[in-house]
Structures are given as structure tokens and as C-alpha cells.
PDB file of N, CA and C in Angstrom:
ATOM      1  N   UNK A   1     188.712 144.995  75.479  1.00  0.00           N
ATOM      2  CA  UNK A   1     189.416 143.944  76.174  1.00  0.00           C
ATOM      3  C   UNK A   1     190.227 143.151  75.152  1.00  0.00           C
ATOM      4  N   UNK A   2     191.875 143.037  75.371  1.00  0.00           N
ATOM      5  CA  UNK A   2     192.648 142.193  74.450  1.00  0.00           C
ATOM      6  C   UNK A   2     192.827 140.994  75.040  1.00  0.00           C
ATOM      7  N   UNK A   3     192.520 140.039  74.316  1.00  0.00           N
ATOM      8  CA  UNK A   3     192.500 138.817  74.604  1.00  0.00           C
ATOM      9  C   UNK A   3     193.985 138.635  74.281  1.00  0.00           C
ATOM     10  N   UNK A   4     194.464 137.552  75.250  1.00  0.00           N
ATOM     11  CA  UNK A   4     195.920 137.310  75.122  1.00  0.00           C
ATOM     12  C   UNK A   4     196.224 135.732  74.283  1.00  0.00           C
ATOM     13  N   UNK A   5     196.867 135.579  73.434  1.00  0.00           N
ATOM     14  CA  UNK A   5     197.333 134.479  72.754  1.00  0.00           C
ATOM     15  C   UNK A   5     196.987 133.029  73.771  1.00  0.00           C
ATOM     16  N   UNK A   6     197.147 133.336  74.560  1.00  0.00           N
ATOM     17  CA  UNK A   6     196.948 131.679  75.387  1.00  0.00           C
ATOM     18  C   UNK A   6     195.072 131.893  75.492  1.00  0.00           C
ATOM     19  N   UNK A   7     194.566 132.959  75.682  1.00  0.00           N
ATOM     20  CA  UNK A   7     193.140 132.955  75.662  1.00  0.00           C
ATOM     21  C   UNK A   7     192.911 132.331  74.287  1.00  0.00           C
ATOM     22  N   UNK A   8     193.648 132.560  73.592  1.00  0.00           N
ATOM     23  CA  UNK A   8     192.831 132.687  72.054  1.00  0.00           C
ATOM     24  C   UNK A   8     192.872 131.264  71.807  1.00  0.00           C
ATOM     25  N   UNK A   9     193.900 130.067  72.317  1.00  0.00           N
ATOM     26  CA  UNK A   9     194.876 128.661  72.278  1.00  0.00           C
ATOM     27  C   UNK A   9     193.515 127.901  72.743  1.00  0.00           C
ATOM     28  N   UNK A  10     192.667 128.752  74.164  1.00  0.00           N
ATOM     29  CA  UNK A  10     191.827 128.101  74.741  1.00  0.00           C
ATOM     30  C   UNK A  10     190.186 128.243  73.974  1.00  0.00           C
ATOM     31  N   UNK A  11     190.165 129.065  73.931  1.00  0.00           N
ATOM     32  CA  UNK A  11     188.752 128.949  73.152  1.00  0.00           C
ATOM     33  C   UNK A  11     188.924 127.958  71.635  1.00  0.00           C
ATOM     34  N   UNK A  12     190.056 128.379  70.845  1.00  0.00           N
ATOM     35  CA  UNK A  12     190.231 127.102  70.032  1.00  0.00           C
ATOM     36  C   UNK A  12     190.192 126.086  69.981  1.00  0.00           C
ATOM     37  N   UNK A  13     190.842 125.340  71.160  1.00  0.00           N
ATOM     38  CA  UNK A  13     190.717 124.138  71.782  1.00  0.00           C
ATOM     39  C   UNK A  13     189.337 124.013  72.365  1.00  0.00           C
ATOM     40  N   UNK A  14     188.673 125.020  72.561  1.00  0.00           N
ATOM     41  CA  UNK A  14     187.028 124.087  73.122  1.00  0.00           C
ATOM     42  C   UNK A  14     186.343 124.534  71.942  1.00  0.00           C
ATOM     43  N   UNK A  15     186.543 124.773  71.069  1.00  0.00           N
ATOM     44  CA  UNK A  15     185.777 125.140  69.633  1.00  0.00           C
ATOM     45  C   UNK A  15     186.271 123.979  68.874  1.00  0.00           C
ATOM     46  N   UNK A  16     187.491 123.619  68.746  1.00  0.00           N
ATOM     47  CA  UNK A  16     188.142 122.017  68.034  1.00  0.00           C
ATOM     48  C   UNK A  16     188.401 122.501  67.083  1.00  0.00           C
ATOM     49  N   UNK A  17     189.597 124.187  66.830  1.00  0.00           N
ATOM     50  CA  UNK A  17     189.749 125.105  65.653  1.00  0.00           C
ATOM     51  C   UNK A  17     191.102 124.613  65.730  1.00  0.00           C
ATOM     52  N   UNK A  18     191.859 123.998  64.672  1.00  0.00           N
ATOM     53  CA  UNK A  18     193.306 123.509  64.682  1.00  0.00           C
ATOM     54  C   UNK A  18     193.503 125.241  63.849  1.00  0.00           C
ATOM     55  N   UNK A  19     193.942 125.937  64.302  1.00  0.00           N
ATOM     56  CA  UNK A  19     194.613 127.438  63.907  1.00  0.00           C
ATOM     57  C   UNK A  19     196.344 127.126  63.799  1.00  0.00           C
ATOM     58  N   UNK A  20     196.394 128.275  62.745  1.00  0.00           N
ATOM     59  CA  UNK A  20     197.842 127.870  62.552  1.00  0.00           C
ATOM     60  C   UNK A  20     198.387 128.947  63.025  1.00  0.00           C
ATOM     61  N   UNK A  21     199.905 129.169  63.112  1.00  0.00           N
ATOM     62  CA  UNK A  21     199.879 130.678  63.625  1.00  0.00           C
ATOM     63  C   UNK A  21     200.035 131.852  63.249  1.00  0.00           C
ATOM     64  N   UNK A  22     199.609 131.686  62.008  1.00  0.00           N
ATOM     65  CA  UNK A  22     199.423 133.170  61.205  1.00  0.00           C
ATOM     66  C   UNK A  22     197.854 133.723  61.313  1.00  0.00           C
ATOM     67  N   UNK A  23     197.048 132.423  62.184  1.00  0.00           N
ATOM     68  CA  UNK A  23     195.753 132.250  62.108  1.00  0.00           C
ATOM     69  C   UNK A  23     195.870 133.103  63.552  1.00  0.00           C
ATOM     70  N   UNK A  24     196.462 133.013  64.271  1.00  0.00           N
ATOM     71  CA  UNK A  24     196.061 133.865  65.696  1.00  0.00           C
ATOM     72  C   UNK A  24     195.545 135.193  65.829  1.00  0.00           C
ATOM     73  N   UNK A  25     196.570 135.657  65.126  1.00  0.00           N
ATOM     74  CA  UNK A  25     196.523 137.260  65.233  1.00  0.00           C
ATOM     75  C   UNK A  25     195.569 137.708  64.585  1.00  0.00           C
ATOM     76  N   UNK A  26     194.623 136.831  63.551  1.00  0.00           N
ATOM     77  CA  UNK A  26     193.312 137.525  62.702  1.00  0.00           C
ATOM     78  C   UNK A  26     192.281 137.146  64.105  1.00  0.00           C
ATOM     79  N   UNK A  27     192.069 136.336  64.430  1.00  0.00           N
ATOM     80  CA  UNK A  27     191.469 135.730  65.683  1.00  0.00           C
ATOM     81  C   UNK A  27     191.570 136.522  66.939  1.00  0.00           C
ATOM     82  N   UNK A  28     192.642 136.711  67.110  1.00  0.00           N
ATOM     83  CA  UNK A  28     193.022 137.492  68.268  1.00  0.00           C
ATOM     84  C   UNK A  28     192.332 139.296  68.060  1.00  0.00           C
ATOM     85  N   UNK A  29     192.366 139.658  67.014  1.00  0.00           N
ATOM     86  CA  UNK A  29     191.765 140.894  66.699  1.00  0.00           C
ATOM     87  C   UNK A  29     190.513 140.594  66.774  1.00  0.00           C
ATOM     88  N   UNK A  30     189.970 139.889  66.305  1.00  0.00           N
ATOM     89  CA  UNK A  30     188.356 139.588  65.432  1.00  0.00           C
ATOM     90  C   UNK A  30     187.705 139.650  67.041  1.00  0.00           C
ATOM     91  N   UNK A  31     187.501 138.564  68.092  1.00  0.00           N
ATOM     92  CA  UNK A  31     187.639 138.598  69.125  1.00  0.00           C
ATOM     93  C   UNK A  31     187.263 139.202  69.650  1.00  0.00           C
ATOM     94  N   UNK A  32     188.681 140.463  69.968  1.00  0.00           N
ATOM     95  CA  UNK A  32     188.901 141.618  71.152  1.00  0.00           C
ATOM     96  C   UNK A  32     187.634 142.521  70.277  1.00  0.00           C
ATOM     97  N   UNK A  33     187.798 142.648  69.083  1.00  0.00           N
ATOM     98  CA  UNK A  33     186.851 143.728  68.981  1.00  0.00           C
ATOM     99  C   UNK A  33     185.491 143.187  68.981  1.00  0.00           C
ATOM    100  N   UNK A  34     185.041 142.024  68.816  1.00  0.00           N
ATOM    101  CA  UNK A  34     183.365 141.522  69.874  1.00  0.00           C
ATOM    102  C   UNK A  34     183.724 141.933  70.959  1.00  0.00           C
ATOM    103  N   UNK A  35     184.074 141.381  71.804  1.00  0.00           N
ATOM    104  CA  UNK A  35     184.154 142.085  72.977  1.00  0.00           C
ATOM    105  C   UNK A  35     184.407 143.490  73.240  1.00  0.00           C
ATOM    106  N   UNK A  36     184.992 144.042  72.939  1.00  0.00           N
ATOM    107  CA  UNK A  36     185.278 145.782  73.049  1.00  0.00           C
ATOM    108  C   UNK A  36     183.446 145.871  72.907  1.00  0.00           C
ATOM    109  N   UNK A  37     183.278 145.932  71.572  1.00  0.00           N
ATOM    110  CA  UNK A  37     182.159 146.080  71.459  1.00  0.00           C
ATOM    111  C   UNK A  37     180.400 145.904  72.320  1.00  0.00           C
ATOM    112  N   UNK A  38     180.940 144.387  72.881  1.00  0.00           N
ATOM    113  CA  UNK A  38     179.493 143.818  73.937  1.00  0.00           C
ATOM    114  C   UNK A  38     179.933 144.970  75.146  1.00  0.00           C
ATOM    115  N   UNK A  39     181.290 145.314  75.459  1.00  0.00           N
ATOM    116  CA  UNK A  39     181.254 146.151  76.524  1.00  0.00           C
ATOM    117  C   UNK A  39     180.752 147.244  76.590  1.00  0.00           C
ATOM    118  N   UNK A  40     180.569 147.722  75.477  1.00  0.00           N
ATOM    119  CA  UNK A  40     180.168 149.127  74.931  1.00  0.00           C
ATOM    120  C   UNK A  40     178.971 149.266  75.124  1.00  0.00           C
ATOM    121  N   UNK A  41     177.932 147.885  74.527  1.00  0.00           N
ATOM    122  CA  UNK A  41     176.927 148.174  74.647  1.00  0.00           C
ATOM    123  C   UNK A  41     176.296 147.510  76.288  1.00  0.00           C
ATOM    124  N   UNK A  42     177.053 146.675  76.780  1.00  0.00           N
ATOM    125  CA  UNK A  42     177.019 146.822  78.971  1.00  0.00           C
ATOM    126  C   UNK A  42     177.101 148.638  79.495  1.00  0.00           C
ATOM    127  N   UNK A  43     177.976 149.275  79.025  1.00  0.00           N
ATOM    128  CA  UNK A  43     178.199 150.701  79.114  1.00  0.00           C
ATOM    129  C   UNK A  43     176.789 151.496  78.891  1.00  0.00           C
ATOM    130  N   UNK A  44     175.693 150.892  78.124  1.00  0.00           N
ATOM    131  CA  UNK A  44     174.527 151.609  77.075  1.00  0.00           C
ATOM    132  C   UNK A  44     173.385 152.000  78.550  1.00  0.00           C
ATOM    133  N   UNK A  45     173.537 153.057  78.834  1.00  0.00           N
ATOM    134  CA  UNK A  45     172.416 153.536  80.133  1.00  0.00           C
ATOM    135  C   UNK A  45     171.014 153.353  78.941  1.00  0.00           C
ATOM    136  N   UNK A  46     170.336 152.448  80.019  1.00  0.00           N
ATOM    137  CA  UNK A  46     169.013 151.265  80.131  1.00  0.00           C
ATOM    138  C   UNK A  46     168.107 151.165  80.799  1.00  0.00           C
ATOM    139  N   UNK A  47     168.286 152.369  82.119  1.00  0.00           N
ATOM    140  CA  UNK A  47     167.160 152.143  83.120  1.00  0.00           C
ATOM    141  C   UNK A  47     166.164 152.583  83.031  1.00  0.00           C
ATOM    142  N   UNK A  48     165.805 154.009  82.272  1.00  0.00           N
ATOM    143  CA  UNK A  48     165.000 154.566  81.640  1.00  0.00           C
ATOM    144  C   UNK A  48     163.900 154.214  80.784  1.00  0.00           C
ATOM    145  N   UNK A  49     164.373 152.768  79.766  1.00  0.00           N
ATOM    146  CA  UNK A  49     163.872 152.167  78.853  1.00  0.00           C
ATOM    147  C   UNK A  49     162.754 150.933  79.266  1.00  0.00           C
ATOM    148  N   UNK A  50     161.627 151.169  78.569  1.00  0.00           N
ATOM    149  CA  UNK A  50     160.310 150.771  79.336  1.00  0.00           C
ATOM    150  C   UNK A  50     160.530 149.102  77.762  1.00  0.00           C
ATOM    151  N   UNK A  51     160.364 148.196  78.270  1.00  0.00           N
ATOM    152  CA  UNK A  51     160.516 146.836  77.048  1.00  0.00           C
ATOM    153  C   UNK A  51     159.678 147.150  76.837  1.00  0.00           C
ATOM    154  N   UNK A  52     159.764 146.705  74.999  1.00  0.00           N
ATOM    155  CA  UNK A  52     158.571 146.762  73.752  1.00  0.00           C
ATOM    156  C   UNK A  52     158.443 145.662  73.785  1.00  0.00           C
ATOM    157  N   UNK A  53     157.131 145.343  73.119  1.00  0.00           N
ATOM    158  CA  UNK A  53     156.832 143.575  73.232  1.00  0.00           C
ATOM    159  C   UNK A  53     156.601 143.858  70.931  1.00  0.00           C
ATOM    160  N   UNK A  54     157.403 145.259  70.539  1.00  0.00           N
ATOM    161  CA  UNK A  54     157.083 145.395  68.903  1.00  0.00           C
ATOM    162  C   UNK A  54     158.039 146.470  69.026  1.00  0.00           C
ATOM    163  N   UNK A  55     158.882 146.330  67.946  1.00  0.00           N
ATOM    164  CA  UNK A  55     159.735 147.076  67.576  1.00  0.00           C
ATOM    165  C   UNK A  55     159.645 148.646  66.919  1.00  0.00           C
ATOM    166  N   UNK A  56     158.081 148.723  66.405  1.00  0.00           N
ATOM    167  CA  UNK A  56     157.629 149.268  65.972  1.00  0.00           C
ATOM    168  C   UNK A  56     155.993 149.985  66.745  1.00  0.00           C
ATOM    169  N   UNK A  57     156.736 151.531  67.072  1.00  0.00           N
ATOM    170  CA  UNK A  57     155.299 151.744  68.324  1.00  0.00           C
ATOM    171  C   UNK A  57     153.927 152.175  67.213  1.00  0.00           C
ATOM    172  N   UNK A  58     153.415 151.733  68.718  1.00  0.00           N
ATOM    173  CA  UNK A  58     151.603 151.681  67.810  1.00  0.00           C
ATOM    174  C   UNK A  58     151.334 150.155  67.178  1.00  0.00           C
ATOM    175  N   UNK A  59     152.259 149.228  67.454  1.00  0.00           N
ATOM    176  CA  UNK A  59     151.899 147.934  66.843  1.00  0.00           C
ATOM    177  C   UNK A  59     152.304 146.711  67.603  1.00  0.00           C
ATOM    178  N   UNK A  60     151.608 145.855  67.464  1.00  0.00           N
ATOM    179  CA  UNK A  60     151.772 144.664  68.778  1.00  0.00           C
ATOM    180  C   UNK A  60     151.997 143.102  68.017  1.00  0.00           C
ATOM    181  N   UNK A  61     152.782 142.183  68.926  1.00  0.00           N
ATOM    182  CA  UNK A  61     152.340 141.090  68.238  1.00  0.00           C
ATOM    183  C   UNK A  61     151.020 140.419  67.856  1.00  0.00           C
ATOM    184  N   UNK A  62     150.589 139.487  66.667  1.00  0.00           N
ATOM    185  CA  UNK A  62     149.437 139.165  66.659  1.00  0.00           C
ATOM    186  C   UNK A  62     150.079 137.810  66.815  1.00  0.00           C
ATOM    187  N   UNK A  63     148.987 137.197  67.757  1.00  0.00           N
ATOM    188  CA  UNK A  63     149.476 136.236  68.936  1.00  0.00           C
ATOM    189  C   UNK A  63     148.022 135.144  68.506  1.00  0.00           C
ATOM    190  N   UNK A  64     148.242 133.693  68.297  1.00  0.00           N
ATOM    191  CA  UNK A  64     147.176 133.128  67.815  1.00  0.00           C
ATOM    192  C   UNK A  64     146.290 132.397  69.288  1.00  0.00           C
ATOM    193  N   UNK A  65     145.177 132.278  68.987  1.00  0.00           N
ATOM    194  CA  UNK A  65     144.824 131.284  70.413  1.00  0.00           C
ATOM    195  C   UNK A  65     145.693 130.324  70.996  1.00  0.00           C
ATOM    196  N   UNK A  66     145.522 130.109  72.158  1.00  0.00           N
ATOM    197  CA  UNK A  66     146.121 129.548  72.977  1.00  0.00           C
ATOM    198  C   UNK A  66     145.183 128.227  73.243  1.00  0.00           C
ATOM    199  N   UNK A  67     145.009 127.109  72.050  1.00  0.00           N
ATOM    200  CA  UNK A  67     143.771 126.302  71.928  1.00  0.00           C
ATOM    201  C   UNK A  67     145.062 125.054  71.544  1.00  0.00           C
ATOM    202  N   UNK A  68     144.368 123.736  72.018  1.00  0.00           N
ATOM    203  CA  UNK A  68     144.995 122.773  72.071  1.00  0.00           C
ATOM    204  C   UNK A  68     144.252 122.004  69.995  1.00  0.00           C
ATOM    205  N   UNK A  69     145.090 121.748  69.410  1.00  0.00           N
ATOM    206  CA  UNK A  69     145.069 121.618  67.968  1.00  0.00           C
ATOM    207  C   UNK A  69     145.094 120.236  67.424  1.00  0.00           C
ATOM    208  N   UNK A  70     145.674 119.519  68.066  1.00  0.00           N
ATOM    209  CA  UNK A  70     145.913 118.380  67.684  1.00  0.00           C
ATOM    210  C   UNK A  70     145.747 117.192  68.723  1.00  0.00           C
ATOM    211  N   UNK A  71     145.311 116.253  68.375  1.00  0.00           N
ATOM    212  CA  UNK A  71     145.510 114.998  69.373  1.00  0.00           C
ATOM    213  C   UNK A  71     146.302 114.484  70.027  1.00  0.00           C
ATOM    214  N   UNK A  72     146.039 113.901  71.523  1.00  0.00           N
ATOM    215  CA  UNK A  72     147.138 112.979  71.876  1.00  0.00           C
ATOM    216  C   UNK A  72     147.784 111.768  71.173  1.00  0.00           C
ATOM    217  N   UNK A  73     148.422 111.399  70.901  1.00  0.00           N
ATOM    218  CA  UNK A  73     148.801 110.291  69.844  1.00  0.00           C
ATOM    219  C   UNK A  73     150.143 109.649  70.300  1.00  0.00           C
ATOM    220  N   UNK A  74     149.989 109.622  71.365  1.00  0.00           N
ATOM    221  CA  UNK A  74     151.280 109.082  72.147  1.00  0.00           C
ATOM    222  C   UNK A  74     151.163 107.606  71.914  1.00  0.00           C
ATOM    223  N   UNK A  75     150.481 106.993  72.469  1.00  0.00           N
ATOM    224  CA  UNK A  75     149.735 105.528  71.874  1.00  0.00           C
ATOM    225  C   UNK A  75     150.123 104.848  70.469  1.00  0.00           C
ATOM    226  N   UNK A  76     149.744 105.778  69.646  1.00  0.00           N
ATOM    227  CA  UNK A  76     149.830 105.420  68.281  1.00  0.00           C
ATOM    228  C   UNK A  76     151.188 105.422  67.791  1.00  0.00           C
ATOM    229  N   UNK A  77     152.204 106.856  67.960  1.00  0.00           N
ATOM    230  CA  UNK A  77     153.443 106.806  68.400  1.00  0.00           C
ATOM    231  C   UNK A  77     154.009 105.571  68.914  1.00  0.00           C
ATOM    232  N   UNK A  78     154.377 104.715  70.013  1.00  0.00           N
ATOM    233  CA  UNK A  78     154.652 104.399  71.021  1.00  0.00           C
ATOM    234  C   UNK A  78     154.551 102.590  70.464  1.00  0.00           C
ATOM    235  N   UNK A  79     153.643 102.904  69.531  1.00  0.00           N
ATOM    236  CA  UNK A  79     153.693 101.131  69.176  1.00  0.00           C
ATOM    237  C   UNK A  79     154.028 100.824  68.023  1.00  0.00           C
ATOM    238  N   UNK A  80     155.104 102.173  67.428  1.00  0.00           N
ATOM    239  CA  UNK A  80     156.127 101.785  66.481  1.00  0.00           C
ATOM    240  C   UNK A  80     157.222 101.595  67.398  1.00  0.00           C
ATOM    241  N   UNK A  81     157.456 101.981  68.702  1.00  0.00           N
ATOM    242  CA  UNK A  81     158.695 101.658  69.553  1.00  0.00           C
ATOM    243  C   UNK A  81     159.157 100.095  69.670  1.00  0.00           C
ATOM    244  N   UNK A  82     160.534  99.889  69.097  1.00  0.00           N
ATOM    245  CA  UNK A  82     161.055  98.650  70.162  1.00  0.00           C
ATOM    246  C   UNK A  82     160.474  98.134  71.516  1.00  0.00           C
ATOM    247  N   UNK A  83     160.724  99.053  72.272  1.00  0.00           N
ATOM    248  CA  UNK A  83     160.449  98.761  73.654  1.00  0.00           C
ATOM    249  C   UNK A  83     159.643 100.164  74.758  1.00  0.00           C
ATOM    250  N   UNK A  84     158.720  99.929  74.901  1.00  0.00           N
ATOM    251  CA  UNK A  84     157.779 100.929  76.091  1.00  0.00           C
ATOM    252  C   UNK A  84     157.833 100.521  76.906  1.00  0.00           C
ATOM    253  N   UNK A  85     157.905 101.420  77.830  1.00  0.00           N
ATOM    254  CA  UNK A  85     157.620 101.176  79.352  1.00  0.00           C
ATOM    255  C   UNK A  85     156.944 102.171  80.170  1.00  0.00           C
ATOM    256  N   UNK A  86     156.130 101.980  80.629  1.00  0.00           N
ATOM    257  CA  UNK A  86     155.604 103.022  81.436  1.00  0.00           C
ATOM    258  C   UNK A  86     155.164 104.563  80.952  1.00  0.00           C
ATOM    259  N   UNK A  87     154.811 104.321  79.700  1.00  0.00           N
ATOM    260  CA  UNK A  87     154.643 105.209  78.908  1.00  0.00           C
ATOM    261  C   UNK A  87     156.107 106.030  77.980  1.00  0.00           C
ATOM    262  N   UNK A  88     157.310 105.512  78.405  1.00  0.00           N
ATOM    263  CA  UNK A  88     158.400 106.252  78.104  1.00  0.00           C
ATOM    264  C   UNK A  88     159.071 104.969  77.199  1.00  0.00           C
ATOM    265  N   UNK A  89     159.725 106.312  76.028  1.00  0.00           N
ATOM    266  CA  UNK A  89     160.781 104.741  75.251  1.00  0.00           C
ATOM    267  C   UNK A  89     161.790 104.584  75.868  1.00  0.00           C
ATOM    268  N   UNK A  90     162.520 103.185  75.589  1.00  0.00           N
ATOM    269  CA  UNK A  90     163.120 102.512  76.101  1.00  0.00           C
ATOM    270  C   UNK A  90     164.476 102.479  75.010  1.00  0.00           C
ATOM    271  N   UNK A  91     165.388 103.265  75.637  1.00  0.00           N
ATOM    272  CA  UNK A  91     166.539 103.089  74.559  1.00  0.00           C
ATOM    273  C   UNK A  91     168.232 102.348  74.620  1.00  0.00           C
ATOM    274  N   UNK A  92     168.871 101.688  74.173  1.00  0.00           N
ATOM    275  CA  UNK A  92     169.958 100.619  74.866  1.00  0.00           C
ATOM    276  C   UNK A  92     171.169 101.669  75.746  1.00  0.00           C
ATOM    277  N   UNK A  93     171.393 101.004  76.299  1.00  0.00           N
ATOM    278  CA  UNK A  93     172.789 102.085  77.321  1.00  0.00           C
ATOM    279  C   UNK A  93     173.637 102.208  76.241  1.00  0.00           C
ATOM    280  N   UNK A  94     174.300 103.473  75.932  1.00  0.00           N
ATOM    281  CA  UNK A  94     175.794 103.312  75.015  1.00  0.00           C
ATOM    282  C   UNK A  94     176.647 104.123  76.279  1.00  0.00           C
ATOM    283  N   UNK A  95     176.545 104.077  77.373  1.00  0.00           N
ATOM    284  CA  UNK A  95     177.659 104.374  77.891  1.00  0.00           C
ATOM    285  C   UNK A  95     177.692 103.866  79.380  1.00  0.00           C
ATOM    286  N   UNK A  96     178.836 103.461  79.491  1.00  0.00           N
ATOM    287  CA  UNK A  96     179.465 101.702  80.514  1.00  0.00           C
ATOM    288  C   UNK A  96     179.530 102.926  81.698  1.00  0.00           C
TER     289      UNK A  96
END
């Protein structure tokens, strides 16, 4: 997929990339060929394929207890705060 110069204007602009315009055309390539590429692998027949939970067969993650470790300390937390309320901090509006 070739991305067209005004595509390339727009993703710059929501990235905040001031490109110059000798800068396009490296961009404009770099780009199309991610994409060429992600399509390629959308193209990759997948249905067959059973998910590994290990990249490596015959071996699994080692996964630690599922045990609670540390204390509640919300309290202790909470009364270095400015301001609590209701158990939640309390922070100033910055936007009108």
C-alpha cells in the first residue's frame, strides 16, 4: 500500500513531525513498506495454528503464586495527601 503525500502531511501533523520536503519521500517509502509488509503478514494462513503460551515446545511459563504480598497502606499513603476525600485524592481543576 503507497501512501500518498497528503497521507504522509497527516500522520506528521498528528505525530508534531515538522518534515521538510526532501523529508517526505524517505517517509513516504519507510511507511509504505511497514505496511506492505503488516499486509503480508494479514495474508499469513493462521487457522491451523494452535497459541503457545512458550515459544519454545516442551516448556511453559513459570508463573509465581497468585498470593497477596504486601499490605494495604492506603491510610498511611493518603495522610501525606493535601486533601482526601472519601478515600480518593483530591486534586485542583486545571481545566475551566
Amino acid at each position: 500500500m503507497a501512501l500518498t503525500r497528503e497521507q504522509i502531511a497527516s500522520i506528521a501533523a498528528l505525530a508534531r513531525l515538522d518534515l521538510t520536503a526532501s523529508e517526505f519521500p524517505v517517509y513516504q517509502d519507510s511507511l509504505s513498506r511497514i505496511l506492505e509488509f503488516v499486509s503480508a503478514l494479514d495474508r499469513a494462513h493462521t487457522a491451523d495454528v494452535a497459541p503457545m503460551s512458550h515459544p519454545l515446545p516442551g516448556l511453559s511459563q513459570r508463573l509465581r503464586p497468585d498470593v497477596v504480598t504486601e499490605q494495604d497502606r492506603r491510610e498511611h499513603y493518603q495522610a501525606n495527601a493535601p486533601q482526601v476525600a472519601a478515600g480518593l485524592y483530591l486534586v485542583p481543576k486545571v481545566i475551566e
